[in-house]
Protein backbone atom coordinates (compact mmCIF):
# COMPACT_ATOMS: atom_id res chain seq x y z
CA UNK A 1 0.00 0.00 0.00
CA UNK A 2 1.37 3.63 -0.95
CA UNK A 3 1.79 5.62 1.82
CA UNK A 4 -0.96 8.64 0.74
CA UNK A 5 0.73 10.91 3.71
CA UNK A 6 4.17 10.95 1.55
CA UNK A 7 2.34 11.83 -1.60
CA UNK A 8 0.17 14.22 -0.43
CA UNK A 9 3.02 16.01 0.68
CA UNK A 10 5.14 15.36 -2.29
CA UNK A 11 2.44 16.99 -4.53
CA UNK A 12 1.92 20.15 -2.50
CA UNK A 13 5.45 21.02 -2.58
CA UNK A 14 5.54 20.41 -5.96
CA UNK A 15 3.25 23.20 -6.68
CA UNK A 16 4.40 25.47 -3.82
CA UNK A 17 8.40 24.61 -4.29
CA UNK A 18 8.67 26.94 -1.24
CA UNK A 19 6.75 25.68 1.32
CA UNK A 20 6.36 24.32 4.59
CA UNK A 21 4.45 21.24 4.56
CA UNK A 22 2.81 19.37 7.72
CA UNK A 23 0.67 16.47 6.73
CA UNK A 24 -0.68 14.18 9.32
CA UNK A 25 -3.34 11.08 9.01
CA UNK A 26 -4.78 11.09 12.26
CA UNK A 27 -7.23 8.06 11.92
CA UNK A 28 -4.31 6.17 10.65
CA UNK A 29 -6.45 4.87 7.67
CA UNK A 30 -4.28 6.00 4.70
CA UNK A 31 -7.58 8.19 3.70
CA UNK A 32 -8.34 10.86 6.22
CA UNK A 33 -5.65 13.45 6.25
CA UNK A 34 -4.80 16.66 8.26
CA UNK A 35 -2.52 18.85 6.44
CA UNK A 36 -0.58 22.49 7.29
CA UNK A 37 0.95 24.36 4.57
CA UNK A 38 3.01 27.57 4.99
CA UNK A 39 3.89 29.50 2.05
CA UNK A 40 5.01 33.07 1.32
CA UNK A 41 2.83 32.77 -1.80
CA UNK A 42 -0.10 32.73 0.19
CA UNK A 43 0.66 36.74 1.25
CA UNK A 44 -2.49 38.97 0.35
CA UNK A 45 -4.30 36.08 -1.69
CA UNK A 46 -8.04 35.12 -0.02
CA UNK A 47 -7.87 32.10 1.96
CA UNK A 48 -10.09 30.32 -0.64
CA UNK A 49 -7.68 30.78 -3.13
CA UNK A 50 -4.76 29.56 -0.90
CA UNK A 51 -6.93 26.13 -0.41
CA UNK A 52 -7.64 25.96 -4.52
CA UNK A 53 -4.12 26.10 -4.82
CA UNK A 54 -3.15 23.73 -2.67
CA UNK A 55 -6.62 21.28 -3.75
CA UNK A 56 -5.19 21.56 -7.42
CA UNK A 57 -2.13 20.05 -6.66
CA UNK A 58 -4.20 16.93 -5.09
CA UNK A 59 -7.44 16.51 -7.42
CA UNK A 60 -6.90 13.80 -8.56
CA UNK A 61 -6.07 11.58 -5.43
CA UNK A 62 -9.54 12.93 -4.40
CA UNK A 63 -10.77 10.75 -7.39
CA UNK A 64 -8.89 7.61 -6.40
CA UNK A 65 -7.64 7.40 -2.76
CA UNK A 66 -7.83 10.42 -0.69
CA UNK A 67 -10.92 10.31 1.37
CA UNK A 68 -10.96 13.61 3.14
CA UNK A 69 -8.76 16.22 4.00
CA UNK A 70 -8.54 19.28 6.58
CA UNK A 71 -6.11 21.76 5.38
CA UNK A 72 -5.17 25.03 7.21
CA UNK A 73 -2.77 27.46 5.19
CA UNK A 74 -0.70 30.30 6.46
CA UNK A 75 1.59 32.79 5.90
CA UNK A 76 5.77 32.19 7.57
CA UNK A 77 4.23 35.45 9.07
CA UNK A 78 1.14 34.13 10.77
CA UNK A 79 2.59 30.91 11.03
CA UNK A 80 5.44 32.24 13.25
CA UNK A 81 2.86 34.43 15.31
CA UNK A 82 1.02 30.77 16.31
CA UNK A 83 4.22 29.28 17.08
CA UNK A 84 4.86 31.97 19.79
């Protein structure tokens, strides 16, 4: 069985070469997956468009093997202020 949590994070940084990239699967089911991403390209875009970008970069595993995903996407800035 491929391991979903490696691809999913594989393909996100693919499309955002400069990010930070936290994916976890929390049910441990290979299908349910919990996923940070941390970009500077995310600075004055709408947080909708931050989460198309990042869904782009996984459609199709949302066809085949992904079941469900919570994403949260930040800026290093506001990333940095949570880590405080």
């Amino acid at each position: 069985m491929r391991d979903l949590k490696i691809e999913i994070e594989e393909r996100i940084l693919a499309a955002l070469p400069d990010a930070y990239v936290i994916v976890r699967d929390p049910l441990n089911d290979n299908a349910h997956f919990d996923a940070t991403v941390v970009s500077e390209v995310f600075v004055g875009m709408p947080l909708a468009k931050q989460h198309r970008l990042v869904m782009q970069a996984l459609k199709d595993l949302f066809a085949s093997d992904v079941h469900a995903l919570s994403l949260k996407t930040q800026t290093p800035e506001k990333w940095a202020d949570t880590q405080e």
